[in-house]
Protein backbone atom coordinates (compact mmCIF):
# COMPACT_ATOMS: atom_id res chain seq x y z
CA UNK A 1 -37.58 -85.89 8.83
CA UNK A 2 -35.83 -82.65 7.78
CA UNK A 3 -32.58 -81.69 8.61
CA UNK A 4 -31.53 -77.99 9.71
CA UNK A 5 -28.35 -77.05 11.16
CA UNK A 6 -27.89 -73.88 12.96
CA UNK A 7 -24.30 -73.69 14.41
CA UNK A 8 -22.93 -70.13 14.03
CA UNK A 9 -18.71 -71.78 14.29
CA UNK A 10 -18.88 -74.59 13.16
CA UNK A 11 -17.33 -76.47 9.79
CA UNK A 12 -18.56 -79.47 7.19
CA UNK A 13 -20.26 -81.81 9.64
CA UNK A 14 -21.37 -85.16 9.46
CA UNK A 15 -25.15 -83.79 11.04
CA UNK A 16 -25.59 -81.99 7.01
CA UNK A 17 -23.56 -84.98 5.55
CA UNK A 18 -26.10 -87.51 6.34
CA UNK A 19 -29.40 -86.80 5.37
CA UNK A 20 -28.28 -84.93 2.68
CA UNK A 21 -26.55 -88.53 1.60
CA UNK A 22 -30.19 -90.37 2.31
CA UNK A 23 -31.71 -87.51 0.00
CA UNK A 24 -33.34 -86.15 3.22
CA UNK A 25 -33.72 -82.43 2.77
CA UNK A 26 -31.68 -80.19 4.40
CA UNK A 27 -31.07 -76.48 5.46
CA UNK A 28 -27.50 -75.16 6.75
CA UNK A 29 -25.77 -71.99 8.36
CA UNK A 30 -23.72 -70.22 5.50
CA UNK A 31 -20.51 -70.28 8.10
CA UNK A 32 -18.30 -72.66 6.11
CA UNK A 33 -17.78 -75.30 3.37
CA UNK A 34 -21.46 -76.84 2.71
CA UNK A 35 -21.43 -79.93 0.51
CA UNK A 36 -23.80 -79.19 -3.09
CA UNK A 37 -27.42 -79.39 -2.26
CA UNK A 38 -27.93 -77.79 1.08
CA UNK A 39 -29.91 -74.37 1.75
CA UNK A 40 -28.17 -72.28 3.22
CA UNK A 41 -29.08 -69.15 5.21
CA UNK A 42 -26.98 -66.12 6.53
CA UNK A 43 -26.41 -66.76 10.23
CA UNK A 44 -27.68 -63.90 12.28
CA UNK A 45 -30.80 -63.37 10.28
CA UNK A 46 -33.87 -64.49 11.92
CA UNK A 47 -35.68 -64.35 8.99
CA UNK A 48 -33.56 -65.74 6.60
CA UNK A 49 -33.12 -69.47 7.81
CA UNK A 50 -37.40 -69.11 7.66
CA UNK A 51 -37.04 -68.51 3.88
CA UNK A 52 -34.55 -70.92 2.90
CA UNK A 53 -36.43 -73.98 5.21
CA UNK A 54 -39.64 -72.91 2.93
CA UNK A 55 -37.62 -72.75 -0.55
CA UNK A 56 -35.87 -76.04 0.69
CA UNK A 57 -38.45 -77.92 1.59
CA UNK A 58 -40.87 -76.71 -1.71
CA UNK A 59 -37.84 -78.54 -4.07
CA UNK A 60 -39.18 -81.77 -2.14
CA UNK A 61 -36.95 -84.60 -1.54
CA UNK A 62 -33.39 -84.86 -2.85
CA UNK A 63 -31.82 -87.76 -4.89
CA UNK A 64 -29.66 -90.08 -2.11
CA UNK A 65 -26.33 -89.98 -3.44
CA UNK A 66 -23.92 -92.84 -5.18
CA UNK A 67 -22.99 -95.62 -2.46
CA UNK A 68 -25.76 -93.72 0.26
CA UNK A 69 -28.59 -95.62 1.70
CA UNK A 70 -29.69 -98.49 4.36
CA UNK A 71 -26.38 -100.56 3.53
CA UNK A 72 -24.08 -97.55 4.05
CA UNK A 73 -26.38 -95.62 6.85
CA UNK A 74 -25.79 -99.05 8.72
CA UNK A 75 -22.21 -99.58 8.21
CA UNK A 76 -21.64 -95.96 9.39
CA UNK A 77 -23.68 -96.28 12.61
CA UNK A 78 -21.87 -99.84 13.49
CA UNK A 79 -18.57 -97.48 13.75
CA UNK A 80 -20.03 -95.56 17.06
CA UNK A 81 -19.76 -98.43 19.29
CA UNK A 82 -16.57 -98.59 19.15
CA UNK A 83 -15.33 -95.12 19.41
């Protein structure tokens, strides 16, 4: 699974957060704050979000980060229920 998000107004959001914690490649609008490690392409460009998906993907998967994985993936999806 890759991830690619292509809102044109919207901010950080958990939909980059998450793969990018389970080291799941992923490619992101340039429209606000990005965490470190996503691709990011100019929104508006057709072309562009092409390029970056290819570069992204090429670098292969990422490194999950500190604390990220089954344990916390499952913790975070046992908050839903309840919201």
């Amino acid at each position: 699974m890759r991830g690619i998000a292509g809102a044109v107004n919207r901010g950080d959001a958990v939909s980059v957060r998450e793969p990018l914690d389970l080291g799941v490649p992923v490619v992101a609008s340039d429209i606000s704050f990005r965490p470190e490690g996503v691709g990011l392409f100019l929104p508006g460009d057709v072309d562009d979000p092409c390029r970056k998906t290819v570069d992204v993907l090429a670098r292969g998967r990422g490194t999950p980060r500190t604390g990220a994985g089954r344990e916390s993936l499952g913790a975070r999806l046992n908050t839903y229920p309840g919201l």
